[in-house]
N, C-alpha and C. Protein backbone atom coordinates (compact mmCIF):
# COMPACT_ATOMS: atom_id res chain seq x y z
N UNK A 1 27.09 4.83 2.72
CA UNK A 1 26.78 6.11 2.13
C UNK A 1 25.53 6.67 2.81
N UNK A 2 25.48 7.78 3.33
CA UNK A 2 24.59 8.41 3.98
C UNK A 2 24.20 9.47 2.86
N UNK A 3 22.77 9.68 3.25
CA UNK A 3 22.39 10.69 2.44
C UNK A 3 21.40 12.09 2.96
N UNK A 4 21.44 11.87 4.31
CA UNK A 4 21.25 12.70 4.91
C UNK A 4 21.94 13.01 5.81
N UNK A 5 21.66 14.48 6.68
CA UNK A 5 22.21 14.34 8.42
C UNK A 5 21.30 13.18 9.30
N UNK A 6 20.52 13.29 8.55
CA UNK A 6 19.43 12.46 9.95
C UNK A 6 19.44 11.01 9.49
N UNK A 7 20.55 10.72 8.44
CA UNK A 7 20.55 8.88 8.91
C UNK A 7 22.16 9.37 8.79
N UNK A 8 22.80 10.17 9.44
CA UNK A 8 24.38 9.72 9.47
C UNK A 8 24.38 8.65 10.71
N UNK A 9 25.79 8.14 10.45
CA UNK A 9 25.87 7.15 11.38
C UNK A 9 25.01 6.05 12.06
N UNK A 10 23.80 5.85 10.74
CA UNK A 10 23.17 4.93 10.72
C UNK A 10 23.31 3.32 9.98
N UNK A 11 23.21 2.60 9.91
CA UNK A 11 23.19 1.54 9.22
C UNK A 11 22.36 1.65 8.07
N UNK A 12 22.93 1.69 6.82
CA UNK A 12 21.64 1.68 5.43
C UNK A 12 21.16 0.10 5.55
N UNK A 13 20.23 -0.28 4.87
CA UNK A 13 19.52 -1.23 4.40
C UNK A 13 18.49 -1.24 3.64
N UNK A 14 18.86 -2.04 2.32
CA UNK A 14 18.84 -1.64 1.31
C UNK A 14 17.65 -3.02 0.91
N UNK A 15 16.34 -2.89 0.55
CA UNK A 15 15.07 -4.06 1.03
C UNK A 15 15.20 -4.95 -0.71
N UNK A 16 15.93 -6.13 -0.41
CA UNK A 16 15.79 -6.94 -1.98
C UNK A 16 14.84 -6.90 -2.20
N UNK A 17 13.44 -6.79 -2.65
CA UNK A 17 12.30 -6.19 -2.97
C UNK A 17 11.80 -5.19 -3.86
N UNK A 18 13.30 -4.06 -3.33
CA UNK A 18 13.47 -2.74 -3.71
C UNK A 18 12.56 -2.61 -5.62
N UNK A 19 13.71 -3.23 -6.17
CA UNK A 19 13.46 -3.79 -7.77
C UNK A 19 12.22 -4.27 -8.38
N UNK A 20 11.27 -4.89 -7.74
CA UNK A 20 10.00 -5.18 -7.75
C UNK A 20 9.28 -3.89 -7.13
N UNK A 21 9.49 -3.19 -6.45
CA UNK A 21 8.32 -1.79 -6.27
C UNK A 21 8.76 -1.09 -7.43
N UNK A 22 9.60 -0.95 -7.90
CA UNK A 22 9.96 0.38 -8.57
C UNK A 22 9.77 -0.61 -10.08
N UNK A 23 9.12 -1.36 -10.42
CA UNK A 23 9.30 -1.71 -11.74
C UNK A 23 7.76 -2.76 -12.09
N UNK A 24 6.58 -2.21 -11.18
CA UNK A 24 5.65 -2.41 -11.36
C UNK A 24 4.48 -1.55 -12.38
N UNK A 25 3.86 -2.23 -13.27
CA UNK A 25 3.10 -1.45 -14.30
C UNK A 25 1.72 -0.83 -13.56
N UNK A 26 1.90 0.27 -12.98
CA UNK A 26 1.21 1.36 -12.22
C UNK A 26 -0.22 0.88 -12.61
N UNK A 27 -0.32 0.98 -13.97
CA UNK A 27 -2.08 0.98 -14.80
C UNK A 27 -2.86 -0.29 -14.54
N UNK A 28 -1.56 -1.32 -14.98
CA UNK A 28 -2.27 -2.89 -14.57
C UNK A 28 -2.45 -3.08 -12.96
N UNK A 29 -1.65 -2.11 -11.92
CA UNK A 29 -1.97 -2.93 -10.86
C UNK A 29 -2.99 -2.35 -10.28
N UNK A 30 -3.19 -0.46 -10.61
CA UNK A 30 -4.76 -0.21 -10.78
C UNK A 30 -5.91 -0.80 -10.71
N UNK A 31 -5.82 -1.32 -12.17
CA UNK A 31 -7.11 -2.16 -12.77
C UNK A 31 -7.57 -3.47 -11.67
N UNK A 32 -6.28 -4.03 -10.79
CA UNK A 32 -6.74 -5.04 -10.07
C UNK A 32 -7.40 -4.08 -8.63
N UNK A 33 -7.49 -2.84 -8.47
CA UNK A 33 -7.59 -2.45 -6.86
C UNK A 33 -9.11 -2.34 -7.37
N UNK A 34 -10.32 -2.85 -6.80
CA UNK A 34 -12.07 -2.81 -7.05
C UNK A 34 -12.07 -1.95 -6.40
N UNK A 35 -11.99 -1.36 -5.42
CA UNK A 35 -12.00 -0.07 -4.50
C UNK A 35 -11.83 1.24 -5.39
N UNK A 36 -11.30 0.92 -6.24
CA UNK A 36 -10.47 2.22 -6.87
C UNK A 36 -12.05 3.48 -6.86
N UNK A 37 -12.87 3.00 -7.21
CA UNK A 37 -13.94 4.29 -8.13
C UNK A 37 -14.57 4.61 -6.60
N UNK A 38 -13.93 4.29 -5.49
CA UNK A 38 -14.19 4.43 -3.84
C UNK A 38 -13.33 5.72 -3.59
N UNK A 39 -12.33 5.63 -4.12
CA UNK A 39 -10.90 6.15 -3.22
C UNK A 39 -11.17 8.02 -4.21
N UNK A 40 -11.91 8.08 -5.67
CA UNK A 40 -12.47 8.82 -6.17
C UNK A 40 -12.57 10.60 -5.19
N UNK A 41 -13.15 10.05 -4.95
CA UNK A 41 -13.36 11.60 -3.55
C UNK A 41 -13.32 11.90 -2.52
N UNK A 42 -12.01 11.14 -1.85
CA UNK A 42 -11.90 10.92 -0.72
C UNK A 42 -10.55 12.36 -0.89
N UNK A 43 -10.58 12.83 0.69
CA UNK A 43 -9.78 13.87 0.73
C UNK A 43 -8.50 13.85 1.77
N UNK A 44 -8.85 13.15 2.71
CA UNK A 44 -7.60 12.34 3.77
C UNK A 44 -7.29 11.26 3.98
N UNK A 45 -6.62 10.39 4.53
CA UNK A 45 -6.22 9.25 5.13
C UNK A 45 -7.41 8.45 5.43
N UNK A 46 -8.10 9.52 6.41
CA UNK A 46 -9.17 8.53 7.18
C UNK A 46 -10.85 8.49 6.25
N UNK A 47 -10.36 9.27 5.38
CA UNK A 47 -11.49 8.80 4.17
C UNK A 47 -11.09 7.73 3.61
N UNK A 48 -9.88 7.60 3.08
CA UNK A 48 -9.24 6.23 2.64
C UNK A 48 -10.01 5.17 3.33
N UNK A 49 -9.40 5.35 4.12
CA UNK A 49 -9.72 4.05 5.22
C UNK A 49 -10.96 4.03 5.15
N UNK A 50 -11.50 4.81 5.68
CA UNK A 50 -13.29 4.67 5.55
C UNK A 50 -13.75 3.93 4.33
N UNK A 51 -13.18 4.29 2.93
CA UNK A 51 -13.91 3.88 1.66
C UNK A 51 -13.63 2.40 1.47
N UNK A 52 -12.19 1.83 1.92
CA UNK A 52 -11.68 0.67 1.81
C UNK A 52 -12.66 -0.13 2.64
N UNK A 53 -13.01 0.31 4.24
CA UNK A 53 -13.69 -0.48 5.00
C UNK A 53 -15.40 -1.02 4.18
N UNK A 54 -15.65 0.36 3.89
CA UNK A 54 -17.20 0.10 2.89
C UNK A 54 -16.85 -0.68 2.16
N UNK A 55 -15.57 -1.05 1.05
CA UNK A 55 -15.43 -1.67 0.30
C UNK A 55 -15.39 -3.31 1.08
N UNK A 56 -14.95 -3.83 2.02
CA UNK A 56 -14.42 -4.88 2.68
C UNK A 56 -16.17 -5.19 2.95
N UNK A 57 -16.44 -4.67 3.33
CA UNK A 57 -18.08 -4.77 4.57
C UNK A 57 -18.58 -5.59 3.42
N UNK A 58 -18.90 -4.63 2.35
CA UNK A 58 -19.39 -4.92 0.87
C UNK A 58 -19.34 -6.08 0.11
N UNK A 59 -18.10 -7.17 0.11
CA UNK A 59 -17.43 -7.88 -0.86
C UNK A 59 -17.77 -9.04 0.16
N UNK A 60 -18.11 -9.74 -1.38
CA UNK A 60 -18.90 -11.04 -1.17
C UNK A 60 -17.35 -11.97 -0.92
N UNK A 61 -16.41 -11.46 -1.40
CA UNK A 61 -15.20 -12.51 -1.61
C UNK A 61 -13.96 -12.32 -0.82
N UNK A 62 -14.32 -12.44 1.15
CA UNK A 62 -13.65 -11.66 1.76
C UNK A 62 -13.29 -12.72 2.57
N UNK A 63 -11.71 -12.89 2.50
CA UNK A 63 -10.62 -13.80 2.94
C UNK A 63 -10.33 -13.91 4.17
N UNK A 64 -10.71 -14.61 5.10
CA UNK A 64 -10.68 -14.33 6.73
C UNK A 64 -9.16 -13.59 7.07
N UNK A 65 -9.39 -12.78 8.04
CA UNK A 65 -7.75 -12.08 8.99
C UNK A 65 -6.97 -13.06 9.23
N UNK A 66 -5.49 -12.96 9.01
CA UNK A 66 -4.89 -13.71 9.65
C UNK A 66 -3.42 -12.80 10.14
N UNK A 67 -2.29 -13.33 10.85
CA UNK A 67 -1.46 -12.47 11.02
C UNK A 67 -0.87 -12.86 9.76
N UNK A 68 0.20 -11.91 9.61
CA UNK A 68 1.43 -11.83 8.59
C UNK A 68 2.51 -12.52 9.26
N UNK A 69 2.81 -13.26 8.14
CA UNK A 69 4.19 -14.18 9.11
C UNK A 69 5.42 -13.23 9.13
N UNK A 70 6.11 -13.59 10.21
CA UNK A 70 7.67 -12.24 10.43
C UNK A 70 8.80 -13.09 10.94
C-alpha cells in the first residue's frame, strides 16, 4: 500500500518499534529529559543543539561516547 506518489513503487517497511513510539506517556518521559528548562528559549535546531551541548559540558554524570551497534 502506497500512500503517496513519492513512495510508489517503493518497498514499505513498517519499524516493530512502531507501537512503543506511539504509546509512550509524553509527560513522564519529559520529566526524565534535565535539559528540558534549556530547550525553554531556544528558537532553531542549532539552538537545540547548542543548549543540549551546555547541558552535556555541565553534567557531572556523563557516560563516555561509544558507537551504536548496527
Amino acid at each position: 500500500m502506497q500512500f503517496t506518489t513519492r513512495t510508489e513503487g517503493s518497498e514499505l517497511f513498517v519499524n516493530p518499534l512502531m507501537g512503543v513510539y506511539l504509546s509512550v506517556d509524553l509527560d513522564a518521559l519529559a520529566r526524565g529529559v534535565h535539559y528540558l528548562p534549556l530547550l525553554e528559549n531556544t528558537r532553531t535546531a542549532f539552538d537545540v543543539a547548542l543548549a543540549i551541548e551546555e547541558y552535556r559540558e555541565s553534567s557531572e554524570k556523563r557516560r563516555p561516547r561509544c558507537a551504536l551497534p548496527h
